[in-house]
N, C-alpha and C. Protein backbone atom coordinates (compact mmCIF):
# COMPACT_ATOMS: atom_id res chain seq x y z
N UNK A 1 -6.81 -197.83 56.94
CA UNK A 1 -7.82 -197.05 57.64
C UNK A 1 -8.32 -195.91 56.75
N UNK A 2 -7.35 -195.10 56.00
CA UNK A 2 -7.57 -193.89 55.31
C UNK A 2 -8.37 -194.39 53.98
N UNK A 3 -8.18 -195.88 53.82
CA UNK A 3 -8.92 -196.10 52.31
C UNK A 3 -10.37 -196.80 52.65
N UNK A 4 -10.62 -197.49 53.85
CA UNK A 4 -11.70 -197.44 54.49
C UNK A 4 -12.53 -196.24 54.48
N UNK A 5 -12.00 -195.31 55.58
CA UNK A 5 -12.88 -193.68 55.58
C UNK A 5 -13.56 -193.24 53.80
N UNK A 6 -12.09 -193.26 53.11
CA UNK A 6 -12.55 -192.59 51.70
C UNK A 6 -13.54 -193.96 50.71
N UNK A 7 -13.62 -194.84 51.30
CA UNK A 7 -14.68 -195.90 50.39
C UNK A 7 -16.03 -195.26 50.66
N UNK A 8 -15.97 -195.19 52.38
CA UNK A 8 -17.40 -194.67 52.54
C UNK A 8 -18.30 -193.61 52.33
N UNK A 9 -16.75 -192.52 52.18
CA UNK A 9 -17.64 -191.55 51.75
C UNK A 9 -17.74 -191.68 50.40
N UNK A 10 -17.13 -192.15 49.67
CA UNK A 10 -17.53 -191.88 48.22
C UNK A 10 -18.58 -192.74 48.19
N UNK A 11 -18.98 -193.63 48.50
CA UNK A 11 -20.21 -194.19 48.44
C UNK A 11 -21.27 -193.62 49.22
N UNK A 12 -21.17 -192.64 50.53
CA UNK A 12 -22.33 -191.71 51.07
C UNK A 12 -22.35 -190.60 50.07
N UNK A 13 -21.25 -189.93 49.07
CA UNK A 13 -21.54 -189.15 48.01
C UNK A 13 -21.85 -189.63 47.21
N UNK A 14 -22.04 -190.79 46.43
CA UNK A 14 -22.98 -191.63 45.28
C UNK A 14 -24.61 -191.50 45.78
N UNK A 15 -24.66 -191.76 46.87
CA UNK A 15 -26.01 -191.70 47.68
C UNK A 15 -26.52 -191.16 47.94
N UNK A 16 -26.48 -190.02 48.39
CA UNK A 16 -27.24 -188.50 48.57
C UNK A 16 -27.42 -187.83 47.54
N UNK A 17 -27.22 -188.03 46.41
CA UNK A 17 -27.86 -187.31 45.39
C UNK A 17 -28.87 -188.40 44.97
N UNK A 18 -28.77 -189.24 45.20
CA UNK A 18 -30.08 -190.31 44.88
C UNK A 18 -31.43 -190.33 45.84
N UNK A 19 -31.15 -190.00 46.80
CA UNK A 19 -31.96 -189.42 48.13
C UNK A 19 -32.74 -187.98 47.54
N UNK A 20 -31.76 -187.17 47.31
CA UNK A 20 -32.47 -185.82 46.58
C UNK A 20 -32.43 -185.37 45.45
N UNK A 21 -32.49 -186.59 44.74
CA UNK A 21 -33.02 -186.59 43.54
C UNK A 21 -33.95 -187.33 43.33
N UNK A 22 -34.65 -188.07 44.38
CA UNK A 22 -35.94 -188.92 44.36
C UNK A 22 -36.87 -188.07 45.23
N UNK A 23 -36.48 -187.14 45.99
CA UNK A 23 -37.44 -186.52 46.55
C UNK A 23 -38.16 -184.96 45.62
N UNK A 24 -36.88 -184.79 44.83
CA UNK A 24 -37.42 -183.65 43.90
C UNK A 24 -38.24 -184.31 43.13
N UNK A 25 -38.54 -185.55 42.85
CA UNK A 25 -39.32 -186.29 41.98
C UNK A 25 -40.69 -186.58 42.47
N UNK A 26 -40.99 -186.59 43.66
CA UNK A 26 -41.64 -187.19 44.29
C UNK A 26 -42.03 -186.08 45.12
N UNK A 27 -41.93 -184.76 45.82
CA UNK A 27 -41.97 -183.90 46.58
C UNK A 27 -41.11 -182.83 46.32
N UNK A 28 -41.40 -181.85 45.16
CA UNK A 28 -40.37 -180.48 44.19
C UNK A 28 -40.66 -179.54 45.33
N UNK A 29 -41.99 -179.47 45.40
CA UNK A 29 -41.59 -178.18 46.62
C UNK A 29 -41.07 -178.06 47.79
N UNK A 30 -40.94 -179.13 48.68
CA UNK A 30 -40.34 -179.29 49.49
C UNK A 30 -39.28 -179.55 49.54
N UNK A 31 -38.61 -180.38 48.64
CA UNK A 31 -37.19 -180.28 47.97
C UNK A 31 -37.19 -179.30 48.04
N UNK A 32 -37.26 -178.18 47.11
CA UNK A 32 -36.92 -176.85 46.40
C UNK A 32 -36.44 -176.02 47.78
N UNK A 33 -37.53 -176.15 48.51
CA UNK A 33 -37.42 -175.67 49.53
C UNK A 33 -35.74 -175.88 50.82
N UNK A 34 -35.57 -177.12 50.94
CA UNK A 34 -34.12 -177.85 51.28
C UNK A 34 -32.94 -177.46 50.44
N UNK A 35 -33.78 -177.32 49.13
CA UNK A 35 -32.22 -176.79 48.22
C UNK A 35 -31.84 -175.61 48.75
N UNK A 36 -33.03 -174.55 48.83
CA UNK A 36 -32.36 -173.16 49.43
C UNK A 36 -33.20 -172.13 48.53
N UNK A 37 -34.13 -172.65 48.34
CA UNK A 37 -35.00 -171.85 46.97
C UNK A 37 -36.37 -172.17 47.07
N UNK A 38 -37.58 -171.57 46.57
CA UNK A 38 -38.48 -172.25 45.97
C UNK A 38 -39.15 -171.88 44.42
N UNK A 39 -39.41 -172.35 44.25
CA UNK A 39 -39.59 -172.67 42.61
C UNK A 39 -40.85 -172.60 42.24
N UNK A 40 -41.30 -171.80 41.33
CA UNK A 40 -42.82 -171.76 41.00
C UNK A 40 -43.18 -173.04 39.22
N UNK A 41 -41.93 -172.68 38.53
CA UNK A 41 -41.95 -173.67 37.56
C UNK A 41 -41.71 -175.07 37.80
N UNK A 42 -42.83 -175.80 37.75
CA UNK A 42 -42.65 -177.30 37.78
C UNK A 42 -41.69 -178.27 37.35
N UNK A 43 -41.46 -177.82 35.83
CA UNK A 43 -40.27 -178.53 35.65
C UNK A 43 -39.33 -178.23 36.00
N UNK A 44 -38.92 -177.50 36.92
CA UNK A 44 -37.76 -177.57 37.67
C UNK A 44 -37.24 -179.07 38.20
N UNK A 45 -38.28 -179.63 38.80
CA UNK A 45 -38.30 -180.58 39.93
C UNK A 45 -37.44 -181.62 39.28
N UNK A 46 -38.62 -182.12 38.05
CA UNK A 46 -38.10 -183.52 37.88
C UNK A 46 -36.63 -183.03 36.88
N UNK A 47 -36.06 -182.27 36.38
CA UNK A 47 -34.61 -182.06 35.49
C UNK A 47 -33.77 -182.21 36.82
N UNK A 48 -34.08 -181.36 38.01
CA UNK A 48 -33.04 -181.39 38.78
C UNK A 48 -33.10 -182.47 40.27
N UNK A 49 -34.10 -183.17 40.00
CA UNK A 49 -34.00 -184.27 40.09
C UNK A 49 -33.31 -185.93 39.71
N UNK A 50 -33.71 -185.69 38.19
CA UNK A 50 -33.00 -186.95 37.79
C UNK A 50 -31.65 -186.00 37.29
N UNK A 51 -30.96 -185.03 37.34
CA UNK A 51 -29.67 -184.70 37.19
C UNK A 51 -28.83 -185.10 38.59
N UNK A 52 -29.64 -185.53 39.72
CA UNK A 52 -29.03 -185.26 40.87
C UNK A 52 -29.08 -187.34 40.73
N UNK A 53 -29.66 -187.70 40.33
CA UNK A 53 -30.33 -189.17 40.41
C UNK A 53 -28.64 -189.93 39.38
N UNK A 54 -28.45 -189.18 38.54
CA UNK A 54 -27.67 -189.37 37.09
C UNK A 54 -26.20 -188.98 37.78
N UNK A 55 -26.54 -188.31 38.79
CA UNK A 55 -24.73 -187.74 39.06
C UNK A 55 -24.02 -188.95 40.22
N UNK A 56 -25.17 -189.34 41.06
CA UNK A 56 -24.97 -190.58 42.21
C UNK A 56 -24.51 -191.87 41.23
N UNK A 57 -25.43 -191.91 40.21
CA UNK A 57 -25.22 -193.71 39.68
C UNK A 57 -23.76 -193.54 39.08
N UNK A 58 -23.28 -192.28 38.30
CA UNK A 58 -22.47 -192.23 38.00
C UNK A 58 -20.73 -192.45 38.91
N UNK A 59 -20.68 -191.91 40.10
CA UNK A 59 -20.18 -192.06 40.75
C UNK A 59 -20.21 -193.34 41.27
N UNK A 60 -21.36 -193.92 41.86
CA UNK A 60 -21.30 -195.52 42.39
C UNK A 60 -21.39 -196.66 41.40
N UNK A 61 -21.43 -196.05 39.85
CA UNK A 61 -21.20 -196.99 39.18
C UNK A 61 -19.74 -197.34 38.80
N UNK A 62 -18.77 -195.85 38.59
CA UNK A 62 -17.41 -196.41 38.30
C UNK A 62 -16.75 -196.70 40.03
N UNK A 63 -17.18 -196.31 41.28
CA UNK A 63 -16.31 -196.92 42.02
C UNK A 63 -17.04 -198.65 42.20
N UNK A 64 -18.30 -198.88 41.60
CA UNK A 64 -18.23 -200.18 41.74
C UNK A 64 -17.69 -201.21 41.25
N UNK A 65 -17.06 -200.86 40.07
CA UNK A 65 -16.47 -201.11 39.17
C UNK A 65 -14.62 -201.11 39.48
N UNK A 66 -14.17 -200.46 40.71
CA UNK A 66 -13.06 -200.75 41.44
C UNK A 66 -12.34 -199.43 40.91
N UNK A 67 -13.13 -198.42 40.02
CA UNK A 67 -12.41 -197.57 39.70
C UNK A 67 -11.84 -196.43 40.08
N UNK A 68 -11.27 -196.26 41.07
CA UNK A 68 -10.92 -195.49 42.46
C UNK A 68 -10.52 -194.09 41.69
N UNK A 69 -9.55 -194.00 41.29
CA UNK A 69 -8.66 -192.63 40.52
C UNK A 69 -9.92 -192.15 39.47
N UNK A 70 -10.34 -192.77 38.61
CA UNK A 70 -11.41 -191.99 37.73
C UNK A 70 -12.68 -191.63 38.75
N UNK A 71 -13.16 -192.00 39.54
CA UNK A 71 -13.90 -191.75 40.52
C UNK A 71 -13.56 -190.29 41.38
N UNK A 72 -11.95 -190.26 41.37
CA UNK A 72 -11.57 -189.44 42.20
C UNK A 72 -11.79 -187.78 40.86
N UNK A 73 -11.52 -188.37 39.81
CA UNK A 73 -11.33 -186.79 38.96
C UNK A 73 -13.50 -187.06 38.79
N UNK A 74 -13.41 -187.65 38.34
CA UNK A 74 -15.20 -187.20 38.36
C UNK A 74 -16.12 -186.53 39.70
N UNK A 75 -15.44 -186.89 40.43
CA UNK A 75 -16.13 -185.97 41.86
C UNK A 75 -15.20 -184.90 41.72
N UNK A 76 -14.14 -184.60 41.09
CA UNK A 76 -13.50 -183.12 41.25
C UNK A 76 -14.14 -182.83 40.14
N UNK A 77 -14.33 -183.46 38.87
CA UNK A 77 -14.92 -182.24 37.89
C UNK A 77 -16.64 -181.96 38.33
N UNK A 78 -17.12 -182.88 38.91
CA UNK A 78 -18.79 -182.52 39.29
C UNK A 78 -19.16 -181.86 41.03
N UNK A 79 -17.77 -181.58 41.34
CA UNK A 79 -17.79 -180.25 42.12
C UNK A 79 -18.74 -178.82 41.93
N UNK A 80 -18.32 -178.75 40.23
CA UNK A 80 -18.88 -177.80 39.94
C UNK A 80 -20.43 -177.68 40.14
N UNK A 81 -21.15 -178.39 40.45
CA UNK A 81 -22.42 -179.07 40.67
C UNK A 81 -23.09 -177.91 41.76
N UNK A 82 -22.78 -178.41 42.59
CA UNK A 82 -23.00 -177.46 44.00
C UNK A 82 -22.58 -176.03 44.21
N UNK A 83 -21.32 -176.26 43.75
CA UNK A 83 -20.36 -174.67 43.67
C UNK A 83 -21.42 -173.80 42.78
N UNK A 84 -22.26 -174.74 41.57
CA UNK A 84 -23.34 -173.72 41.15
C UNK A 84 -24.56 -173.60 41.78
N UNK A 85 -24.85 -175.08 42.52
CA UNK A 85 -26.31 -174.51 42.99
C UNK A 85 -26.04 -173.58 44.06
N UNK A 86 -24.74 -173.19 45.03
CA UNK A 86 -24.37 -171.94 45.57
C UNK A 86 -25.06 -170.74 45.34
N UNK A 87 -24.39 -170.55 43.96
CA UNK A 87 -24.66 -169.27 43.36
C UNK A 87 -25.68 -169.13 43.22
N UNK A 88 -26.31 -170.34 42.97
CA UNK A 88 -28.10 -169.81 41.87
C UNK A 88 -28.64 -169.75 43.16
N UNK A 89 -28.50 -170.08 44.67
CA UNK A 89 -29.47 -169.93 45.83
C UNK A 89 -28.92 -168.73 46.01
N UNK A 90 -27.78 -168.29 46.05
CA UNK A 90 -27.06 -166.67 47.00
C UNK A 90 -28.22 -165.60 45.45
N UNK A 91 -28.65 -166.35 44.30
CA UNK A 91 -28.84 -164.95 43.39
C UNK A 91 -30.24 -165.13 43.13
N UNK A 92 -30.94 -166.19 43.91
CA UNK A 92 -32.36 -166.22 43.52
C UNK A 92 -33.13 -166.30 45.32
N UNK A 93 -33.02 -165.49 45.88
CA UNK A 93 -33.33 -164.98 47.13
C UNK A 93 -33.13 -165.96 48.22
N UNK A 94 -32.58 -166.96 47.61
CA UNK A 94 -32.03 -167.77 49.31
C UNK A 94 -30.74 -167.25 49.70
N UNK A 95 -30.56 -168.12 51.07
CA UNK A 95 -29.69 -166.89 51.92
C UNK A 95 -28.35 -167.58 52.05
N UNK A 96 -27.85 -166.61 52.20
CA UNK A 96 -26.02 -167.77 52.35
C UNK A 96 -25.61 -168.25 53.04
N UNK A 97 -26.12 -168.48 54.38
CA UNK A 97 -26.21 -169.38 55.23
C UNK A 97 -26.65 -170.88 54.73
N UNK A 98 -27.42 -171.08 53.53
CA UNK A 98 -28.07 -172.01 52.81
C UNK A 98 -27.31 -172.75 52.12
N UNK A 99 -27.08 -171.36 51.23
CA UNK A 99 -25.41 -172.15 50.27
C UNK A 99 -24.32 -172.32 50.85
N UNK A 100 -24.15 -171.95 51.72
CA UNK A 100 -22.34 -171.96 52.07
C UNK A 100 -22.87 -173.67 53.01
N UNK A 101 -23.78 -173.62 53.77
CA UNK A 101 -23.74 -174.76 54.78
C UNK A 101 -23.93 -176.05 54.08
N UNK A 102 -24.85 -175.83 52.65
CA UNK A 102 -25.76 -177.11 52.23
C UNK A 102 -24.50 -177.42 50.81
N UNK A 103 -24.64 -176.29 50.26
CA UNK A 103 -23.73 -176.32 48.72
C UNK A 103 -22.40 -176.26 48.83
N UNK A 104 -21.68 -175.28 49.80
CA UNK A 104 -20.76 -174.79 49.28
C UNK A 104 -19.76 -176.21 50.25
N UNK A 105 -20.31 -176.82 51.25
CA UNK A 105 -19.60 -177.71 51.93
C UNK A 105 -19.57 -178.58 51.13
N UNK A 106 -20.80 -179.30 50.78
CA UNK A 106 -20.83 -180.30 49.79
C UNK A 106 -20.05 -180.21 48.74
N UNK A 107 -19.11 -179.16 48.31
CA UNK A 107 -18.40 -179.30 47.19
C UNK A 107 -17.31 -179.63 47.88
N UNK A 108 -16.61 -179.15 48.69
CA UNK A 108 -15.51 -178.91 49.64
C UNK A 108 -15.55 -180.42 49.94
N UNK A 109 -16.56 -181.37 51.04
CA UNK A 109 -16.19 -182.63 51.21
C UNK A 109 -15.95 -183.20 49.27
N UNK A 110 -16.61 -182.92 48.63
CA UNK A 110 -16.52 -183.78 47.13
C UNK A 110 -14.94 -183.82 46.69
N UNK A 111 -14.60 -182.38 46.72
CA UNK A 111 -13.05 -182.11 46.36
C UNK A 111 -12.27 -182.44 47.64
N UNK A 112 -12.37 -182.81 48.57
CA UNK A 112 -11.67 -183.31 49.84
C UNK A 112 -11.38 -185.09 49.52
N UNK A 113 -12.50 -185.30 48.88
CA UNK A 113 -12.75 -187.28 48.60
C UNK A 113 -12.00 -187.32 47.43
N UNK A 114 -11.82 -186.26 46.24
CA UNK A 114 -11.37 -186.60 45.17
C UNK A 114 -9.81 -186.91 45.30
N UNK A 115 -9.61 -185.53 46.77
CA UNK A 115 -8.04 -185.90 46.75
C UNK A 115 -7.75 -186.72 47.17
N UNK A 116 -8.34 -187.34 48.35
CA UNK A 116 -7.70 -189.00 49.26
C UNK A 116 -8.44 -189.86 47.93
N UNK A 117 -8.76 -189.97 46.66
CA UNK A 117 -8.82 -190.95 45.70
C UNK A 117 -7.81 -190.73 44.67
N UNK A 118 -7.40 -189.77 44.49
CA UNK A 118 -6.57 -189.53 43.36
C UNK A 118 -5.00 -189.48 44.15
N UNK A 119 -5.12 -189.54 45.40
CA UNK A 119 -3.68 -189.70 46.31
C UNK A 119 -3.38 -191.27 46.59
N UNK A 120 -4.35 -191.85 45.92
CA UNK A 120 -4.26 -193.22 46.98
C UNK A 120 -3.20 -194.21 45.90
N UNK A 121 -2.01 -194.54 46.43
CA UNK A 121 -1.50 -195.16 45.77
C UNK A 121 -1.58 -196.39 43.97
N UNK A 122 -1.49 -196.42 43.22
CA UNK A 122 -2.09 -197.25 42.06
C UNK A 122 -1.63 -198.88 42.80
N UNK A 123 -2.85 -199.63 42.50
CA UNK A 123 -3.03 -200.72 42.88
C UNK A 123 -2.68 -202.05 41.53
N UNK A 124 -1.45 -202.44 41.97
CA UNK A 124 -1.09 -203.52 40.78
C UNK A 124 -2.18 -204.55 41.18
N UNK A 125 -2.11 -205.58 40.00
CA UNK A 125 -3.27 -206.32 40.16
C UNK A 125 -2.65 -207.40 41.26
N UNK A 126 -1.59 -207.72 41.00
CA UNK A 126 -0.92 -208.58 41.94
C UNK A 126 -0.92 -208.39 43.64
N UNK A 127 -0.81 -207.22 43.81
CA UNK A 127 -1.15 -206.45 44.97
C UNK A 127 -2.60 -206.70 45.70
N UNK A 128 -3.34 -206.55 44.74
CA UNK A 128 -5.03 -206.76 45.09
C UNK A 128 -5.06 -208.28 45.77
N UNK A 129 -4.34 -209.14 44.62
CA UNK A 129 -4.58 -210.40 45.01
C UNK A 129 -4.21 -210.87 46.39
N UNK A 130 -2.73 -210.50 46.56
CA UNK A 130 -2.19 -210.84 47.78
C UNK A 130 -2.81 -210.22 48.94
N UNK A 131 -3.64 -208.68 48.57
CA UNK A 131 -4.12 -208.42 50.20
C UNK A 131 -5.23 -209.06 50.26
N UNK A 132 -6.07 -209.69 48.96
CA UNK A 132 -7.29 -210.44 49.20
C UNK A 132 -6.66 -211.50 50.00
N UNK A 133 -5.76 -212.41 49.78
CA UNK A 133 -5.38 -213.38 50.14
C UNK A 133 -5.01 -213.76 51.74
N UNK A 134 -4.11 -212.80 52.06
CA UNK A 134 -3.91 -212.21 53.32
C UNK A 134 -5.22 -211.85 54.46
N UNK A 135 -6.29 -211.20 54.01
CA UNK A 135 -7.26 -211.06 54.50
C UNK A 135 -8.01 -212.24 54.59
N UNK A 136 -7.87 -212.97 53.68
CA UNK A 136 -9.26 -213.95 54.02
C UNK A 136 -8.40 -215.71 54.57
N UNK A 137 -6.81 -215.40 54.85
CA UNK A 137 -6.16 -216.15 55.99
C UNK A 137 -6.30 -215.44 57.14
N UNK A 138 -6.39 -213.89 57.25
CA UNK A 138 -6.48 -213.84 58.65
C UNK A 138 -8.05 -214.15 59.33
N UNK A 139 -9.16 -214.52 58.48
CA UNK A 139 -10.64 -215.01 59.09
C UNK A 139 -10.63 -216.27 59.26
């Protein structure tokens, strides 16, 4: 059940930065605006856009890849992600109601997923096989 819950979210955290990182691409000010800021320099949009686009594939590319534990330290080291856009909304006139609800959670669930991935027992290959096996006798 617990490795169910943590599949999905790490795959709803691969995904939402692909969501708002296609809309900073496609709609910066209104993004900008959702981030907790607005932005008069243009290139803002599309850098922190495809940085947000680059941080999702990364994540849904190594858990597609079955890579659960490296998945788990890459969402703890790209924590830092949010924990900064925090700061840069609390120091560039958005309000902290903004960061703490939008940023500062979003780091908190990230480092919450890293630990149920980096807790989750190591999976021998033999192991894999037999619960594949098991599962697709009980259908």
């Amino acid at each position: 059940m617990m490795r169910r819950f943590t599949t999905v979210l790490t795959v709803l955290l691969g995904l939402f930065p692909l969501t708002f990182g296609t809309r900073f691409l496609f709609d910066g000010p209104a993004a900008a605006a959702g981030f907790g800021i607005t932005a008069d320099a243009g290139g803002f949009f599309p850098v922190k856009g495809i940085r947000d686009i680059a941080l999702g594939l990364v994540v849904l590319a190594l858990f597609a890849l079955g890579q659960r534990r490296p998945t788990g330290i890459i969402l703890a080291v790209m924590a830092i992600v949010p924990i900064t856009d925090a700061i840069v909304v609390t120091t560039h006139g958005g309000s902290l109601a903004t960061a703490l609800l939008i940023h500062a959670l979003t780091a908190a669930v990230m480092l919450a997923d890293a630990a149920l991935l980096l807790r989750e027992p190591a999976q021998s290959p033999e192991s894999a096989h037999l619960r594949g096996a098991t599962a697709s006798q009980g259908q």
